[in-house]
C-alpha atoms as a PDB file:
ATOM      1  CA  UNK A   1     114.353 115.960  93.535  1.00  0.00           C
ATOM      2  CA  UNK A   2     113.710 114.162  96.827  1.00  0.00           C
ATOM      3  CA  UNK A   3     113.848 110.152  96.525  1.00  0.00           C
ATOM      4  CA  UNK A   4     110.140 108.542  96.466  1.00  0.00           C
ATOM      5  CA  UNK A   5     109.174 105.322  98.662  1.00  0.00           C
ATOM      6  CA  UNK A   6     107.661 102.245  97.073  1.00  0.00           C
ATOM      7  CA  UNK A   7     106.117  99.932  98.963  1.00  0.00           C
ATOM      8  CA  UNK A   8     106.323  95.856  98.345  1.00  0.00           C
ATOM      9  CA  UNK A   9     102.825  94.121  97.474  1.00  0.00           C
ATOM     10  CA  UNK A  10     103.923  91.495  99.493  1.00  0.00           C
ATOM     11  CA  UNK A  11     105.864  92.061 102.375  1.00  0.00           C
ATOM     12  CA  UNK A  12     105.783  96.111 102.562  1.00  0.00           C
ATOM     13  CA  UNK A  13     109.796  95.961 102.221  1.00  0.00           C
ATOM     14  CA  UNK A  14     110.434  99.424 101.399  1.00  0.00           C
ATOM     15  CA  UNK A  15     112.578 100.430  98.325  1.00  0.00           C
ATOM     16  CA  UNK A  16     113.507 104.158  97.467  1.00  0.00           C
ATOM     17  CA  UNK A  17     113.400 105.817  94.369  1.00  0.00           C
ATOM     18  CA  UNK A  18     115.061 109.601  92.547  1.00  0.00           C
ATOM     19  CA  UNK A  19     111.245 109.349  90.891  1.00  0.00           C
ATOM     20  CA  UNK A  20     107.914 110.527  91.200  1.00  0.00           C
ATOM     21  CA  UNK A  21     104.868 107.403  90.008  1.00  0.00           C
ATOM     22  CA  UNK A  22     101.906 105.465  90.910  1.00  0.00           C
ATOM     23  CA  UNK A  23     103.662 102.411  91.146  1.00  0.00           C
ATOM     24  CA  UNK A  24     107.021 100.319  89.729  1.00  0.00           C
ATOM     25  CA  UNK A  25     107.209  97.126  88.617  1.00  0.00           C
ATOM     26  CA  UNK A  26     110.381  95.375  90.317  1.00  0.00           C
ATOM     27  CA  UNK A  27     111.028  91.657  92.020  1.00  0.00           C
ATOM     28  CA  UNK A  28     111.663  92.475  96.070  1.00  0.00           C
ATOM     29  CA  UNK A  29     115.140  91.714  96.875  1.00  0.00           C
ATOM     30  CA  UNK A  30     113.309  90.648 100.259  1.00  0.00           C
ATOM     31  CA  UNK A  31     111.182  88.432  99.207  1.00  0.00           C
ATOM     32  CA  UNK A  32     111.577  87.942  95.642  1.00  0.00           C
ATOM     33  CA  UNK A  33     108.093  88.456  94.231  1.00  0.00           C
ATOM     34  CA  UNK A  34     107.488  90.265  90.833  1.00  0.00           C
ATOM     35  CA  UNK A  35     104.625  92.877  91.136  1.00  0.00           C
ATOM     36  CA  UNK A  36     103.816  96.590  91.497  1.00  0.00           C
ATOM     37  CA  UNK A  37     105.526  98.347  94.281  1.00  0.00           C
ATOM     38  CA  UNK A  38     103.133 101.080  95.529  1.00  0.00           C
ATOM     39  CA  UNK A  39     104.384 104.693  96.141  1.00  0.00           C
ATOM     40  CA  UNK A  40     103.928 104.740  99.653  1.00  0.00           C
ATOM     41  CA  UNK A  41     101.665 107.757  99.549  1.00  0.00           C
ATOM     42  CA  UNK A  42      99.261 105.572  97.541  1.00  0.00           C
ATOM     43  CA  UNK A  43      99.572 102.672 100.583  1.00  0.00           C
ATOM     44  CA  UNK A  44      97.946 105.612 103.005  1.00  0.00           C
ATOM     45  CA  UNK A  45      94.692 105.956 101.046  1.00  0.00           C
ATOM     46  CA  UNK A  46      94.383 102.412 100.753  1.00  0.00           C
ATOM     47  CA  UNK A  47      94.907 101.893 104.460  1.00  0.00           C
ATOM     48  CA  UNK A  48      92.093 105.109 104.757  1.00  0.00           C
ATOM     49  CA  UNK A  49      89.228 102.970 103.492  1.00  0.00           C
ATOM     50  CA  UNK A  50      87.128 102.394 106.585  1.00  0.00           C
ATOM     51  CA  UNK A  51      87.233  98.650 108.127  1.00  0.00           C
ATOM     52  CA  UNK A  52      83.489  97.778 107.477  1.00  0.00           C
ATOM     53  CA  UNK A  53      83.999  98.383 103.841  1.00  0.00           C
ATOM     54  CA  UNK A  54      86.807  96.266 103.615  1.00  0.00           C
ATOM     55  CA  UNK A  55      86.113  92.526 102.266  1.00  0.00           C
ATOM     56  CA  UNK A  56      86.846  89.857 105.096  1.00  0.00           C
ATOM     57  CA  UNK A  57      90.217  89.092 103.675  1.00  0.00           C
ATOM     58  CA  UNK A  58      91.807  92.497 103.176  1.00  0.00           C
ATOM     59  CA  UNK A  59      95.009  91.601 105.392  1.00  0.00           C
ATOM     60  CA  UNK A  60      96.062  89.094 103.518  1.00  0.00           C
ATOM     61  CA  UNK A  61      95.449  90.780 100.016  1.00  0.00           C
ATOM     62  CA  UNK A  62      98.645  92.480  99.002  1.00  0.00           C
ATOM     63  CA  UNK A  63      98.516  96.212  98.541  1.00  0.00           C
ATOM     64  CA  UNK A  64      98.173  96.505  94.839  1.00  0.00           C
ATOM     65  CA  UNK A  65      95.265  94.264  94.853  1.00  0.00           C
ATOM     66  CA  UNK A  66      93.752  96.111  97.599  1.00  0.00           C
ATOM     67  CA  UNK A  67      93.796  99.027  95.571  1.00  0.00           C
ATOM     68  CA  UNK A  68      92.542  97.387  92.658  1.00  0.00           C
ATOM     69  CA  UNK A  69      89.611  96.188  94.649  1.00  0.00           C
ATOM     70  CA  UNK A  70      88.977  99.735  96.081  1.00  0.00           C
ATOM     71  CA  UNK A  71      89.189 101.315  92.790  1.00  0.00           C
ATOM     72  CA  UNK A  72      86.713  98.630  91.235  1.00  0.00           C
ATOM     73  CA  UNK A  73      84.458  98.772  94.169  1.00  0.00           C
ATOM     74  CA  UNK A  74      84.336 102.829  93.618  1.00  0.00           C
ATOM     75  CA  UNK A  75      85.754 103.124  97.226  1.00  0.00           C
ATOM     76  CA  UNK A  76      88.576 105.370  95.678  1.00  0.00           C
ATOM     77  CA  UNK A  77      89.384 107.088  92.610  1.00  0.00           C
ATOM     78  CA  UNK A  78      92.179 107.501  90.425  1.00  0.00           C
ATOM     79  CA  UNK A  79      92.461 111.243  91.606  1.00  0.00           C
ATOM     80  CA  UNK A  80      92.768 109.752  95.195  1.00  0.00           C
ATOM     81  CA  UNK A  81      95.681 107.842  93.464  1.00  0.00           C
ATOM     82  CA  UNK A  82      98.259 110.998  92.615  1.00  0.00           C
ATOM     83  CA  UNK A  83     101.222 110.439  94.171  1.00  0.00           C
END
């Protein structure tokens, strides 16, 4: 199997993986936060949602809140979500 890409919450430091999920839960070696490292595949739907139905302070939301907020705002769904 091919290694996977997870993607920091917090400062999109990139981590590889020999595994195939949603997400990991890991503290960045970067920056040293504690939270759910995206597979990057899920940070490109994210990204997808258009601008104007993105709340004011989207940049500075990390990326698992962002998705959190799209999924409770029924912007995506967890079939979007399949890594």
């Amino acid at each position: 199997m091919s290694s996977e890409t997870y993607v920091c919450p917090e400062c999109t430091t990139p981590v590889e993986r020999d595994y195939r999920v949603k997400y990991l839960v890991r503290t960045c070696d970067e920056c040293g936060t504690n939270g759910r490292f995206l597979n990057e595949s899920l940070t490109d739907v994210v990204e997808g949602i258009p601008e104007e139905q993105r709340p004011d302070d989207w940049a500075d939301t990390p990326l698992d809140e962002r998705v959190r907020y799209a999924l409770e705002e029924g912007l995506i769904d967890w079939a979007d979500l399949d890594p």
